[in-house]
Protein backbone atom coordinates (compact mmCIF):
# COMPACT_ATOMS: atom_id res chain seq x y z
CA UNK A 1 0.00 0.00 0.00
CA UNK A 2 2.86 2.29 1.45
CA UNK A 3 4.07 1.98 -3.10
CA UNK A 4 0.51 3.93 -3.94
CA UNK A 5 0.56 7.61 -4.33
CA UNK A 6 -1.37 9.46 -1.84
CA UNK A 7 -3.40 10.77 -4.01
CA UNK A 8 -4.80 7.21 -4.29
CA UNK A 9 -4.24 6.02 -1.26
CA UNK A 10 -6.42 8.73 0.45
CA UNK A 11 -9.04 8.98 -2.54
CA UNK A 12 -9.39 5.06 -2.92
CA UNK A 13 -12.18 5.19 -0.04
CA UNK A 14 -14.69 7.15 -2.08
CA UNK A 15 -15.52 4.20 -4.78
CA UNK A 16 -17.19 2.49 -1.98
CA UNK A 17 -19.71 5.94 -2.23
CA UNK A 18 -19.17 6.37 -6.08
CA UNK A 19 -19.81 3.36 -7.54
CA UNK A 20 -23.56 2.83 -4.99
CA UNK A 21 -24.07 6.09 -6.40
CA UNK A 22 -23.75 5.58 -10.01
CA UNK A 23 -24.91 2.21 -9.41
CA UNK A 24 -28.54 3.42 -7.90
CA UNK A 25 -28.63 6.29 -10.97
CA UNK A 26 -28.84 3.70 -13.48
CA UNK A 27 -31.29 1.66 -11.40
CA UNK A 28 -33.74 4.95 -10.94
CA UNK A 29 -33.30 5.23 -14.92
CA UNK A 30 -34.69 1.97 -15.34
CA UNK A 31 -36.77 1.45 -12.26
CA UNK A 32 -40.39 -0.08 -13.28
CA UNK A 33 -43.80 1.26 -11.74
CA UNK A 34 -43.94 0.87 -7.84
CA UNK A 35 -40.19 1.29 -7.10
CA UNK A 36 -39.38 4.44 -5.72
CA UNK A 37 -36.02 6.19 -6.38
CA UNK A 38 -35.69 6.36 -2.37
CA UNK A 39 -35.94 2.75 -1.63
CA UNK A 40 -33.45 2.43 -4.80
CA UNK A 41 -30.98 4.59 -3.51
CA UNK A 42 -31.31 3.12 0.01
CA UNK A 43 -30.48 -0.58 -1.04
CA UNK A 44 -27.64 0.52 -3.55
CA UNK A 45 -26.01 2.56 -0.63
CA UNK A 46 -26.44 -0.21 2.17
CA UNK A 47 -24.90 -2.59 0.30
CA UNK A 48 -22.36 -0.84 -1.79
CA UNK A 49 -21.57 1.96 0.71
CA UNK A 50 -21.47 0.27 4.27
CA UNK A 51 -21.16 -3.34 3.13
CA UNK A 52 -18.50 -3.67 0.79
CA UNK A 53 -16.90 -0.96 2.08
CA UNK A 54 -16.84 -2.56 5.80
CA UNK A 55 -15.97 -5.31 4.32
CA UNK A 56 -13.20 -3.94 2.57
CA UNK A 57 -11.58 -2.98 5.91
CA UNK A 58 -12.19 -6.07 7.85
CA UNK A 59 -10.44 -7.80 5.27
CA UNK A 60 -7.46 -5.33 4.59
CA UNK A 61 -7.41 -5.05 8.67
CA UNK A 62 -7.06 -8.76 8.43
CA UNK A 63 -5.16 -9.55 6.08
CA UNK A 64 -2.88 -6.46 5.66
CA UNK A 65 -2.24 -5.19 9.29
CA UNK A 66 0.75 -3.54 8.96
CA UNK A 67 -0.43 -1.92 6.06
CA UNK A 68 -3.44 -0.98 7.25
CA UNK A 69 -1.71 0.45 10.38
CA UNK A 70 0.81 2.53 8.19
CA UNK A 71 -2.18 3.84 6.41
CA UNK A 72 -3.86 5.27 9.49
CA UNK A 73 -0.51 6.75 10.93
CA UNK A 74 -0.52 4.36 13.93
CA UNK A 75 1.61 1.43 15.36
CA UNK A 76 0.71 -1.92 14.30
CA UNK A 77 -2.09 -2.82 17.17
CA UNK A 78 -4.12 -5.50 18.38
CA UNK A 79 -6.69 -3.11 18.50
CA UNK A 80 -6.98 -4.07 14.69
CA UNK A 81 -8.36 -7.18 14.83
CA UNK A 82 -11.02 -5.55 17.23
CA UNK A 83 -11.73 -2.88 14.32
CA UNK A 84 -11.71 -5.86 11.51
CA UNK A 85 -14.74 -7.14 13.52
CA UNK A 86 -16.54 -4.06 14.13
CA UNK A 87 -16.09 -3.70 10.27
CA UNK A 88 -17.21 -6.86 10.00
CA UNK A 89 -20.71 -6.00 12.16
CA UNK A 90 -21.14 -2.88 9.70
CA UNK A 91 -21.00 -5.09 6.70
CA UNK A 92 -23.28 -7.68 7.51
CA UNK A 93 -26.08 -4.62 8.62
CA UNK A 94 -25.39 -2.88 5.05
CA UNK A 95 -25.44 -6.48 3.29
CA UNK A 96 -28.83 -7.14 5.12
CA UNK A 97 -30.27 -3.74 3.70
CA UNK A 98 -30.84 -5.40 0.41
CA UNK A 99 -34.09 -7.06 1.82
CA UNK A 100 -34.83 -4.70 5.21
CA UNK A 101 -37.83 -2.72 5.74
CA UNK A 102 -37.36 1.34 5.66
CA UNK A 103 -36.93 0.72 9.60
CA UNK A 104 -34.27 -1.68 9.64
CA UNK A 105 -32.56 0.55 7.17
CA UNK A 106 -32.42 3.44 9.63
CA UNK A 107 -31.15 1.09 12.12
CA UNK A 108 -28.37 0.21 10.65
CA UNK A 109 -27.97 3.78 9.29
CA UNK A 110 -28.05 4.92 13.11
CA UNK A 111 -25.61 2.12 14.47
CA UNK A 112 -23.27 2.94 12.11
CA UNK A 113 -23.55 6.23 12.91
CA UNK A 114 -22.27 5.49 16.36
CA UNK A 115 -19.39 4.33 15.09
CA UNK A 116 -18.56 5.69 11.87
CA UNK A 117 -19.14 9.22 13.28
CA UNK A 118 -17.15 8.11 16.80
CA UNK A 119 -14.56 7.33 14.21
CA UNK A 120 -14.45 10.76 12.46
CA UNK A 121 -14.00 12.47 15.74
CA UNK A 122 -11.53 10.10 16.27
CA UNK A 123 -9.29 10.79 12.67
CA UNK A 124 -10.42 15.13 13.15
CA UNK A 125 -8.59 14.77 16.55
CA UNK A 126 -5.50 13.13 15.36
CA UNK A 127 -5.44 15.23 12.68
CA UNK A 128 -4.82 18.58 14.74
CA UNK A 129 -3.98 17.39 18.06
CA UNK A 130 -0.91 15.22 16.25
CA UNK A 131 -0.66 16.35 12.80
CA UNK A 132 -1.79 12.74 11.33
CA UNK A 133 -2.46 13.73 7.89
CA UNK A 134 -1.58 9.77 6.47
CA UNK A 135 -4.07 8.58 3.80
CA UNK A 136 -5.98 6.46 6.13
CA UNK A 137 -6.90 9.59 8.57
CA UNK A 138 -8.03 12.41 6.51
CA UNK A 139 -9.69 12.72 3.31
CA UNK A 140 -11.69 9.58 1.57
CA UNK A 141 -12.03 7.54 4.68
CA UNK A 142 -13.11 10.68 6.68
CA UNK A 143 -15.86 11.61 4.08
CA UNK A 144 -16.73 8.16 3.98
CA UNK A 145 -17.42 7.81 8.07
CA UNK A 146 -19.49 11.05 7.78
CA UNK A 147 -21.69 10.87 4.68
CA UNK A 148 -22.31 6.97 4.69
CA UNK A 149 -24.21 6.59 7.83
CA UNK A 150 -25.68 10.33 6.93
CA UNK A 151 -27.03 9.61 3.76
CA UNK A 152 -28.60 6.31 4.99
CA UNK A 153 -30.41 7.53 8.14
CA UNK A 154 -31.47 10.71 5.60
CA UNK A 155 -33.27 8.18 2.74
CA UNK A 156 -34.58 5.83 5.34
CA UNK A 157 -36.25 8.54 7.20
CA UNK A 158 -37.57 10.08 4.26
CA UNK A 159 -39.04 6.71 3.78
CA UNK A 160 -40.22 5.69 7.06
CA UNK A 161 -42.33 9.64 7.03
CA UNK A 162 -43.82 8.51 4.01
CA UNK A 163 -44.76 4.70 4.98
CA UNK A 164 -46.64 6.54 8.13
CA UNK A 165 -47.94 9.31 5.91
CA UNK A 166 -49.25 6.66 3.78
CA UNK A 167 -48.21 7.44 0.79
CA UNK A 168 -46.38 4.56 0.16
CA UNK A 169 -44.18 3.89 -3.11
CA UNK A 170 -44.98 7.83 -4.77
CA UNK A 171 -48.57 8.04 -4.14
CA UNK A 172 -49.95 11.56 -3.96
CA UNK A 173 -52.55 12.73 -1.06
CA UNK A 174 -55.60 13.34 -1.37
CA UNK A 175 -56.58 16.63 -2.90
């Protein structure tokens, strides 16, 4: 990892938002009567965002300690394995969004807030209380810890308004 340009290195996180993104655009394009863009967007994101992403790190945190810890800007840790499986929690709640309800998408949307977001205090304070500017603090992976558990509590709570609204899949009220 420690070959890669930093560029890279501290970019690479943002495919696991990209490529949800672009995937659920295509999906909306072709989406067939019933589906709404929402519940789209939600699935693509749990999946592609929180899944393969968390599962991404569990396996580099695996795999690729060392690496891993030189990416962060910390000594190699047992504390790593602890992360891989936290990581490993994350991933199986974004993999189970494929098939959840709008609730059980904001659940997982809110417990990985707790720890995605406990994480991005975590790489804001090591940035300016110890100058840790390595790939794996700042940039992609900080975005990532911020906007993937926002954007999934934001959809699913647009969606679980609407289910008690009853509007359902892009019914209109009443006039």
């Amino acid at each position: 990892m420690g070959n890669l340009p930093y560029a890279v290195r501290t970019t690479f996180p943002l495919l696991f938002m990209l490529v949800p993104a672009l995937g659920a655009l295509l999906s909306c394009r072709r989406r067939g009567p019933g589906r709404s863009a929402a519940e789209i967007w939600q699935r693509w994101w749990a999946v592609g965002a929180l899944g393969v992403g968390s599962l991404w790190i569990t396996i580099s945190f695996l795999a690729l300690p060392k690496g891993m810890a030189d990416t962060i800007g910390f000594a190699t840790s047992p504390f790593q394995f602890e992360l891989a499986f936290a990581n490993l929690g994350l991933a199986v709640l974004g993999f189970r969004g494929a098939w959840a309800s709008p609730r059980e998408r904001l659940t997982s949307g809110l417990a990985a807030a707790a720890f995605l977001w406990g994480a991005a205090i975590g790489h804001v304070h090591q940035w300016f209380a110890h100058g840790d500017h390595a790939a794996g603090n700042t940039g992609g992976i900080l975005a990532n810890d911020v906007l993937i558990p926002a954007v999934m509590i934001a959809l699913a709570a647009r969606d679980v308004r609407r289910a008690r609204s009853g509007l359902g899949d892009g019914a209109r009220p009443a006039a």
